[in-house]
Protein backbone atom coordinates (compact mmCIF):
# COMPACT_ATOMS: atom_id res chain seq x y z
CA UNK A 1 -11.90 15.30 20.04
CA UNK A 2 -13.69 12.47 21.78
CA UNK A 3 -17.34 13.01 21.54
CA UNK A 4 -20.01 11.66 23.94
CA UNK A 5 -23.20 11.02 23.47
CA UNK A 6 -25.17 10.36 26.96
CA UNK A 7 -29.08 9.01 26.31
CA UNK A 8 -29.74 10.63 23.48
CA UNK A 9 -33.40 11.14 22.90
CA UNK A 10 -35.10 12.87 20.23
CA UNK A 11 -39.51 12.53 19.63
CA UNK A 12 -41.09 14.80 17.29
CA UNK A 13 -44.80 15.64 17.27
CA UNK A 14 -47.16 12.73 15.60
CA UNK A 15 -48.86 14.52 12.58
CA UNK A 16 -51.33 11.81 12.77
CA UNK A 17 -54.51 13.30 14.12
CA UNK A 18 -55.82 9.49 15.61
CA UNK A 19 -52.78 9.01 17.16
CA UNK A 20 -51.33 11.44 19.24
CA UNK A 21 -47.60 9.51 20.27
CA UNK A 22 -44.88 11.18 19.59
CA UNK A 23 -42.56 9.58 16.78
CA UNK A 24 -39.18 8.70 18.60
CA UNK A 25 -36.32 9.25 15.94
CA UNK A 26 -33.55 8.32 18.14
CA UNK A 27 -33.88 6.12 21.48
CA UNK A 28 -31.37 6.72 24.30
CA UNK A 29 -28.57 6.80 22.47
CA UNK A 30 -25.19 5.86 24.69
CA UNK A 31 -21.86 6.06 23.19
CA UNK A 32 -18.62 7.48 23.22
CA UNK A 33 -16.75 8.10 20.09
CA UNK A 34 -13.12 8.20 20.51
CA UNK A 35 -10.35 11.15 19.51
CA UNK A 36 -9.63 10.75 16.30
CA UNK A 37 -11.69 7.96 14.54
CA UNK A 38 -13.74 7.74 11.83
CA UNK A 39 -17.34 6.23 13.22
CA UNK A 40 -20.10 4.94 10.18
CA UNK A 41 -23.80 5.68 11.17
CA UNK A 42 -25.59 2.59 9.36
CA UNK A 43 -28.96 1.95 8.87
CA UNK A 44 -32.32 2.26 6.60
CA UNK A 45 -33.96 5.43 5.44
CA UNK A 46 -35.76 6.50 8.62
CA UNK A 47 -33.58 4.56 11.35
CA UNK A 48 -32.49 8.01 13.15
CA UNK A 49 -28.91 8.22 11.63
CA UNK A 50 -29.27 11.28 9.83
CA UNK A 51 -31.15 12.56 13.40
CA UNK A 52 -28.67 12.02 15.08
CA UNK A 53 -26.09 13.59 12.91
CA UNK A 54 -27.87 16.69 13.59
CA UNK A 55 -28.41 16.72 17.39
CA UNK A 56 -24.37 16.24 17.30
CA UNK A 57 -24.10 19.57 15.21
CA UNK A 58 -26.75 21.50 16.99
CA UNK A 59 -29.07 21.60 14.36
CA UNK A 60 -31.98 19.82 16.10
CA UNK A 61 -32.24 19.69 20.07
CA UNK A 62 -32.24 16.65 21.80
CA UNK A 63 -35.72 15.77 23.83
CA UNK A 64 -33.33 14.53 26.53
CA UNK A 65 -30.07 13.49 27.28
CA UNK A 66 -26.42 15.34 26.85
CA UNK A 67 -23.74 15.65 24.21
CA UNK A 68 -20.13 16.43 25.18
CA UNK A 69 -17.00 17.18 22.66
CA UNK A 70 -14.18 16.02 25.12
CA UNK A 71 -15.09 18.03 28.93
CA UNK A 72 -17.69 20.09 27.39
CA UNK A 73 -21.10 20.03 27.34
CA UNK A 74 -22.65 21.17 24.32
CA UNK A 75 -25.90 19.99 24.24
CA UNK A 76 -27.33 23.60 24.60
CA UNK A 77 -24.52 25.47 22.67
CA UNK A 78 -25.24 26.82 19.05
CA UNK A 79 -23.71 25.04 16.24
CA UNK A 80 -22.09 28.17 15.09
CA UNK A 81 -20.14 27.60 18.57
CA UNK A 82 -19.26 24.28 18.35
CA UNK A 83 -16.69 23.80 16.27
CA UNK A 84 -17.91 21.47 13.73
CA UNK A 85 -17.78 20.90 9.98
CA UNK A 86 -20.69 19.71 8.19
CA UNK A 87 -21.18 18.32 4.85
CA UNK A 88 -24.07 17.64 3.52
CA UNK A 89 -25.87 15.01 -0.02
CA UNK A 90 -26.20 18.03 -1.82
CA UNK A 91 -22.83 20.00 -1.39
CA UNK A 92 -24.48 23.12 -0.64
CA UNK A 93 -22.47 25.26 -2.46
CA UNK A 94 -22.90 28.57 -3.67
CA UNK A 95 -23.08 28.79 -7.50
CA UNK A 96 -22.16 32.47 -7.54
CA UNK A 97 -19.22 32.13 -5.98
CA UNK A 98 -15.92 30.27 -6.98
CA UNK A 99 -14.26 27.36 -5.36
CA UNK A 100 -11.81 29.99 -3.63
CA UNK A 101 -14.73 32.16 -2.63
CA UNK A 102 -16.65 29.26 -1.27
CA UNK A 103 -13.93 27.84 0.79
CA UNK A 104 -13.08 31.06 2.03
CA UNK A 105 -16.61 31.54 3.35
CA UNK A 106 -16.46 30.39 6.55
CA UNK A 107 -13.39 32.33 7.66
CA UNK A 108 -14.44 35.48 6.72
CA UNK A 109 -17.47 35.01 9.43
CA UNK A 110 -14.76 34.90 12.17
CA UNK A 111 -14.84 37.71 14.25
CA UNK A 112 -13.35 38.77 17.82
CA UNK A 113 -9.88 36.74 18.49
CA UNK A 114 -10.52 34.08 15.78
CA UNK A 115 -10.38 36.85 12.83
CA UNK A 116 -8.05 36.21 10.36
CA UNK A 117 -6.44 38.39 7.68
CA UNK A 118 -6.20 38.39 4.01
CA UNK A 119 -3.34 36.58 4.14
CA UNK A 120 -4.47 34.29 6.50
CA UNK A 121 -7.56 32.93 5.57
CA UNK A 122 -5.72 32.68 1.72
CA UNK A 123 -3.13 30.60 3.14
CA UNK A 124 -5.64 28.39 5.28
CA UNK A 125 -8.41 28.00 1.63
CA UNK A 126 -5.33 26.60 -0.04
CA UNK A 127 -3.83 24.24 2.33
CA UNK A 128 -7.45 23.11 2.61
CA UNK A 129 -7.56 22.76 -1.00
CA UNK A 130 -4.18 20.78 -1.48
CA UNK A 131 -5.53 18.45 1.14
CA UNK A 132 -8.80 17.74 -1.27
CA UNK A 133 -6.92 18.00 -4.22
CA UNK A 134 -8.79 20.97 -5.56
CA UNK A 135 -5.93 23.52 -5.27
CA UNK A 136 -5.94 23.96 -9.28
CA UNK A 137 -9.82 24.86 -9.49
CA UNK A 138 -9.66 27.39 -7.32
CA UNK A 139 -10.60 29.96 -9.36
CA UNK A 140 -13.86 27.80 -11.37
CA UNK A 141 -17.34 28.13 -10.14
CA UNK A 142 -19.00 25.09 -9.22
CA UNK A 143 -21.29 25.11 -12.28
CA UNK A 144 -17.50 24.39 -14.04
CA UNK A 145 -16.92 21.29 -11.82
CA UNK A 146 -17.67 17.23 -11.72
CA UNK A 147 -19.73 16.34 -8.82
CA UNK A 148 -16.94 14.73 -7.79
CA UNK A 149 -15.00 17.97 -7.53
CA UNK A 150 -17.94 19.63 -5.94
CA UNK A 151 -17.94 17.29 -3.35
CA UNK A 152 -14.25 18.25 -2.38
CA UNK A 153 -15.05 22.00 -2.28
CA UNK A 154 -17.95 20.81 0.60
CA UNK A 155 -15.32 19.06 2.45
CA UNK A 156 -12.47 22.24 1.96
CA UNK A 157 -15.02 24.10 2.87
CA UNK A 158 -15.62 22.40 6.25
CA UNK A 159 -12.05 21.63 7.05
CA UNK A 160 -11.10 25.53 6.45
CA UNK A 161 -11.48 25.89 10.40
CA UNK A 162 -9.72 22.71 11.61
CA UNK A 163 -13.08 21.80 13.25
CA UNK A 164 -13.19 19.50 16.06
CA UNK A 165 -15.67 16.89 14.73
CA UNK A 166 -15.97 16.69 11.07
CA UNK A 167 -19.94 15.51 10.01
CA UNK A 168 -20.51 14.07 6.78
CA UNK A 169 -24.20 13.28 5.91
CA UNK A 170 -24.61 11.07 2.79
CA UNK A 171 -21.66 12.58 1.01
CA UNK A 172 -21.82 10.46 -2.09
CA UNK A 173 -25.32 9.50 -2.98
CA UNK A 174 -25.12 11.84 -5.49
CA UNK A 175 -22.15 10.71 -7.49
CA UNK A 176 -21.77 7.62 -9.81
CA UNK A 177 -20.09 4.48 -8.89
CA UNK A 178 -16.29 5.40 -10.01
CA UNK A 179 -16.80 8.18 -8.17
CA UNK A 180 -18.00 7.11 -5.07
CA UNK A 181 -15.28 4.81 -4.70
CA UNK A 182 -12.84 6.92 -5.32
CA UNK A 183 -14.00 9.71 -3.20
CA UNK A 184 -14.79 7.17 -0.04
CA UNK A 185 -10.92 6.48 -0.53
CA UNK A 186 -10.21 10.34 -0.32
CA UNK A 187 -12.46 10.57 2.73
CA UNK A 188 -10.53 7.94 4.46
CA UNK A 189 -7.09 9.50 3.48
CA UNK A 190 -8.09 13.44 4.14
CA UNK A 191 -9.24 11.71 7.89
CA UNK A 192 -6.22 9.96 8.26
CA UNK A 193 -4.12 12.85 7.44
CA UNK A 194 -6.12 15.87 9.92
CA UNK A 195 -6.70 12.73 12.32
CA UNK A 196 -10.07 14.86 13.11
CA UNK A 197 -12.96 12.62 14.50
CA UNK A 198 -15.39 12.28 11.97
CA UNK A 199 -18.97 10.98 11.62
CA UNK A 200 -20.05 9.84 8.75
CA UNK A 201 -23.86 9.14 7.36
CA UNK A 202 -25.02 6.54 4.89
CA UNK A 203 -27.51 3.69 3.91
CA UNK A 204 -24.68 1.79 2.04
CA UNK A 205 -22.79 -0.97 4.23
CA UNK A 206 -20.40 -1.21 1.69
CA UNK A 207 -19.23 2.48 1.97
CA UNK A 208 -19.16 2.30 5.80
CA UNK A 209 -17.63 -1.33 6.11
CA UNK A 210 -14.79 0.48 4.14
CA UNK A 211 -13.92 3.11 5.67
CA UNK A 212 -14.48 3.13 9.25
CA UNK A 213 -12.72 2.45 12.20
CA UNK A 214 -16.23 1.62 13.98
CA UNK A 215 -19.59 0.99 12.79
CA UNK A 216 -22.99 2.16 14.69
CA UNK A 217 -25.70 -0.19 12.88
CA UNK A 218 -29.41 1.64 13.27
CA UNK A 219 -32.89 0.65 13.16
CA UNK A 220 -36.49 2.71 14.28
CA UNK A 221 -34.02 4.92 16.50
CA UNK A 222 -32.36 2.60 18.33
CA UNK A 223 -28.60 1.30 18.36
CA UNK A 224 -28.38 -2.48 17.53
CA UNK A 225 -24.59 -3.45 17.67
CA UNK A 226 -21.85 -1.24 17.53
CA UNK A 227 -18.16 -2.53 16.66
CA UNK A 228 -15.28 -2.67 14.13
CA UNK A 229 -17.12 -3.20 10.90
CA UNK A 230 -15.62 -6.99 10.41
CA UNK A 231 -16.38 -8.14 14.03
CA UNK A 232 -19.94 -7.11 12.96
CA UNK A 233 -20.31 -8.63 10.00
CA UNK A 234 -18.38 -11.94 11.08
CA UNK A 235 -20.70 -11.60 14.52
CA UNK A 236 -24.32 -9.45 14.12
CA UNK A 237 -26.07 -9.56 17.34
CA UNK A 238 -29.52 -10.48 15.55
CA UNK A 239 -31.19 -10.80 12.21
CA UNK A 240 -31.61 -7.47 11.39
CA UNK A 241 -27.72 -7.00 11.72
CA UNK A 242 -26.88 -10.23 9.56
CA UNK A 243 -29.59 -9.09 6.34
CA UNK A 244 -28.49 -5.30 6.45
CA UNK A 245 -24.72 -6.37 6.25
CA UNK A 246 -23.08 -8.09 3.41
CA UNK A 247 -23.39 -7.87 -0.43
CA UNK A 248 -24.84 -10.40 -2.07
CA UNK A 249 -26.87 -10.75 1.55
CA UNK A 250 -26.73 -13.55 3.60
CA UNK A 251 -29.09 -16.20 2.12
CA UNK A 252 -31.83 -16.90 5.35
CA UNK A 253 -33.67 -20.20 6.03
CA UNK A 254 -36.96 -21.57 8.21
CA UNK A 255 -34.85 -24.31 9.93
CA UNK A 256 -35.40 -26.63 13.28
CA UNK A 257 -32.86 -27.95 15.87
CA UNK A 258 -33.39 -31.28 17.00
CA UNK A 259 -31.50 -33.57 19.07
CA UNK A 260 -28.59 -31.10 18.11
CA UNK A 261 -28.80 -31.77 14.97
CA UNK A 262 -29.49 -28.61 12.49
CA UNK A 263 -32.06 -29.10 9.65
CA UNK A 264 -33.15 -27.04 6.60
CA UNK A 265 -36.16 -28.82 5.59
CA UNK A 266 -35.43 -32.43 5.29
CA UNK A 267 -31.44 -32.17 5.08
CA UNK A 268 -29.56 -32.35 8.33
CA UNK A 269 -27.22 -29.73 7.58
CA UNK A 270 -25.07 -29.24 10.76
CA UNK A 271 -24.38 -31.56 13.99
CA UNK A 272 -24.05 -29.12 17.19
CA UNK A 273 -23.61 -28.89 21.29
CA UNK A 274 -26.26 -27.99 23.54
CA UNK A 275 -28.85 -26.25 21.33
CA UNK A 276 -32.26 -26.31 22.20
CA UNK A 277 -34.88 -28.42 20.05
CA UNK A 278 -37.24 -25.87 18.46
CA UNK A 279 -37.25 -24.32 14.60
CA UNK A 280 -35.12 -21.03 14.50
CA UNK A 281 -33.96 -19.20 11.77
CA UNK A 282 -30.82 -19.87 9.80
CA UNK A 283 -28.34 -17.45 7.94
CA UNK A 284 -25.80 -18.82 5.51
CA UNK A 285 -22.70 -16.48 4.05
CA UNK A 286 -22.67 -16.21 0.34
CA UNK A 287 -19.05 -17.35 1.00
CA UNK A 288 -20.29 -19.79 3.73
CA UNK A 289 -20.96 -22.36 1.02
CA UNK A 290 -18.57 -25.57 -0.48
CA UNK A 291 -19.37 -27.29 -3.92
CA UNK A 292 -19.64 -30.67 -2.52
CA UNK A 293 -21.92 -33.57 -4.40
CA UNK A 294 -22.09 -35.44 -1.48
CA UNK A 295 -23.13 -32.53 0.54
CA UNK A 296 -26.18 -32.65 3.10
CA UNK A 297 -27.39 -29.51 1.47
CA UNK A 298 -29.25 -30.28 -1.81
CA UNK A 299 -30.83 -27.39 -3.52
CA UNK A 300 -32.73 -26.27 -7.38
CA UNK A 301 -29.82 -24.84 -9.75
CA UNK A 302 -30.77 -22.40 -11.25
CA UNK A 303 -27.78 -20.51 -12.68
CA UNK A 304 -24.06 -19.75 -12.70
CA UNK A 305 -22.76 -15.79 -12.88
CA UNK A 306 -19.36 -15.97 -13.62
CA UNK A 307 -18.28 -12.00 -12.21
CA UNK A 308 -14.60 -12.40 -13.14
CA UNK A 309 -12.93 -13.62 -9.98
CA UNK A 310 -15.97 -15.17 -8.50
CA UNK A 311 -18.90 -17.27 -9.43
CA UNK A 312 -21.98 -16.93 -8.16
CA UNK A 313 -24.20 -20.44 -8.02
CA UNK A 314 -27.70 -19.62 -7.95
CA UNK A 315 -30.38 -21.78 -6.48
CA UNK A 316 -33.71 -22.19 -4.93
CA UNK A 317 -34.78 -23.91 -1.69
CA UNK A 318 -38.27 -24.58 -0.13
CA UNK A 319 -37.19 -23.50 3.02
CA UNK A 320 -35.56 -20.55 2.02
CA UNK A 321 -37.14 -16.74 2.73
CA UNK A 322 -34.81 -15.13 0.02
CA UNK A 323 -36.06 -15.77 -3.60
CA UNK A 324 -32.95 -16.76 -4.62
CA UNK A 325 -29.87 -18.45 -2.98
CA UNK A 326 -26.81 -16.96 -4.27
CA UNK A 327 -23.33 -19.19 -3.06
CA UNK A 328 -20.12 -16.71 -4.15
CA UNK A 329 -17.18 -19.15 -4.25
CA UNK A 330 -13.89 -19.57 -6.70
CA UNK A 331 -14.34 -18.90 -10.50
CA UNK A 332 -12.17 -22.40 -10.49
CA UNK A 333 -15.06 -24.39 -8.73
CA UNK A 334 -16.65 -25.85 -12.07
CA UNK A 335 -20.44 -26.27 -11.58
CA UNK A 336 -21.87 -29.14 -13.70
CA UNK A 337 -24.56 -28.16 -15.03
CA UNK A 338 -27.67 -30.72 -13.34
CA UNK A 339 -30.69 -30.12 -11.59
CA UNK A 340 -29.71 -30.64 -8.25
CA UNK A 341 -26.74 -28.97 -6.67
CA UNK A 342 -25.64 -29.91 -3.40
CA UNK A 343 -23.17 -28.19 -0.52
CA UNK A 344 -21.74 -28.30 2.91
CA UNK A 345 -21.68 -25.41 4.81
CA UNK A 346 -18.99 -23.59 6.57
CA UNK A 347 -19.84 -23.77 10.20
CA UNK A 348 -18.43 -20.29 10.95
CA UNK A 349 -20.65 -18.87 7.80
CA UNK A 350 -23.75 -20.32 9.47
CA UNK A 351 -25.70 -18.36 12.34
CA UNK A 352 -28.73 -19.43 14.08
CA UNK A 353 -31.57 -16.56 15.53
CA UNK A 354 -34.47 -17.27 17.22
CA UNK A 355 -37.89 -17.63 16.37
CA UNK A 356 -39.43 -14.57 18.52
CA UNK A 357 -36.91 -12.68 19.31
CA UNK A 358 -34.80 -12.95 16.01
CA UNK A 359 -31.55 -12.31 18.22
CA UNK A 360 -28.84 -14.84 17.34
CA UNK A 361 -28.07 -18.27 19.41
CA UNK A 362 -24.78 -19.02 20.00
CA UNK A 363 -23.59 -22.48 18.78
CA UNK A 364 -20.52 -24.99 18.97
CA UNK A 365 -20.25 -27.70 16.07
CA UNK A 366 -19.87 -31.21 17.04
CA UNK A 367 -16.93 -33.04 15.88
């Protein structure tokens, strides 16, 4: 089901008495999310993600604009009506009830043509069931299960009805970091299986970079870039973008172009084509960096983090706004152990923003 959002606006009251502006959770929203895919709302606490969720199911009403799920137009249609399934941080499962029970829930609401029988709605919980992996627990209350496992009732529970859009709202901030990863995994699976077009919530770029087909990176209500989750990361539109993306995050620098040369303080880091003169901002990769001791880019050592596979150098810089530099490269690059450590930089690692603006420049290295 290809859902489409057209200028999505939502304002809420201000409960500030001094200022009476309304507080605009989502700014004119414009997208269309294609038939099938699995789209990652990404952004801080507050950016409008979670908002937006809910206009989509109905819960909250939009201020203006229109919502359609394929031709229809839903915007003013109940969510009981829509055909959605929503899951939410906290499962929302009832306690009382087994996992059978629970799943079986929503079917036994169906009236008019859509109800089912006995049999029916059995053979429907189970299927749903064996697609979670659950199909064994079926007769345990959730009290009896992992979160984990609770978690997969939420999701039976919303597939049950073959919905048309499946809504997930921070399904795993509850569970521990096995768990998350492993559920993530079963999220992307169960989606590819149904091949039912699913949004899904979260604050953790990792767990969106991972799973979705297309990211939708938020900030005070308003869409910044929206693409596959590596053309993001490899290209963010502006600063915002390039520090919410990446783990360790991209190491940023007070920096100044002159005669098209790039410098970070006093080193002349970078030779370009057709940059302005004037200081900008710079953002360096962890992985943009090369061990090099005749590098242009001296910095303080101040450690070395060997995490299995990689190393992480870690350094200081005058010019840098991070507190730390960290420079993720091969556990095979030995780092000798002086004061000064020095590096070249890898040109397509390295992005440039401006001053006011903070969206990025584009740049072409000089060879």
């Amino acid at each position: 089901m290809e859902v489409v959002l057209q200028n999505l606006t939502k304002k809420f009251p201000s409960r500030d008495r001094k200022k009476h502006e309304d507080v605009i959770a989502v700014d004119n929203f414009d997208f269309t999310i294609p038939d099938g895919k699995l789209i990652g709302l990404l952004g801080p606490s507050g950016c409008g993600k979670s908002t937006t969720l809910n206009l989509i199911s109905g819960l909250l009403k939009p201020t203006s604009g229109r919502i359609f799920f394929g031709e229809d137009d839903v915007t003013d249609i109940p969510p009981e009506s829509r055909g959605i399934g929503l899951v939410f941080q906290n499962y929302a499962l009832y306690p009382h009830l087994t996992v059978k029970q629970n799943i079986l829930f929503p079917l036994q609401n169906l009236k008019g043509k859509d109800k089912l029988s006995k049999e029916e709605m059995l053979d429907k919980a189970y299927e749903a069931a064996k697609l979670v992996q659950i199909d064994e627990l079926m007769d345990r209350k959730p009290g009896e299960l992992s979160g984990g496992q609770q978690q997969r009732v939420a999701i039976a529970r919303a597939l049950v009805k073959r919905p048309k859009v499946l809504l997930l709202d921070e399904p795993l901030s509850n569970l521990d970091a096995r768990l998350r990863l492993q559920t993530r995994e079963e999220i992307r699976r169960i989606q590819r299986e149904t091949k039912i077009t699913t949004i899904f919530v979260t604050h953790d770029q990792e767990e969106a970079m991972s799973i979705s087909d297309m990211i939708v990176v938020m900030k005070d209500g308003v869409v910044q870039q929206i693409g596959k989750p590596q053309d993001v990361y490899d290209s963010p539109v502006n600063l915002f973008v390039a520090k919410f993306l990446g783990t360790p995050p991209i190491n940023v620098f007070d920096g100044k172009m002159k005669e098209n040369i790039l410098y970070i303080g006093e080193d002349a880091v970078l030779h370009t084509k057709n940059v302005p003169d004037g200081e900008v901002y710079v953002g360096i990769r962890p992985e943009g960096f090369i061990l090099d001791e005749n590098g242009p880019f001296s910095c303080q050592l101040r450690s070395v983090e060997v995490m299995g596979r990689d190393s992480s150098v870690v350094a200081t810089n005058v010019a840098s706004l991070n507190p730390l530099i960290r420079a993720v490269m091969n556990t095979e690059h030995i780092v000798k152990t002086e004061e000064i450590v020095r590096f070249s930089l890898k040109p397509g690692k390295v992005f440039l923003f401006d001053r006011e603006s903070e969206e990025r420049i584009g740049f072409e290295v000089a060879l």
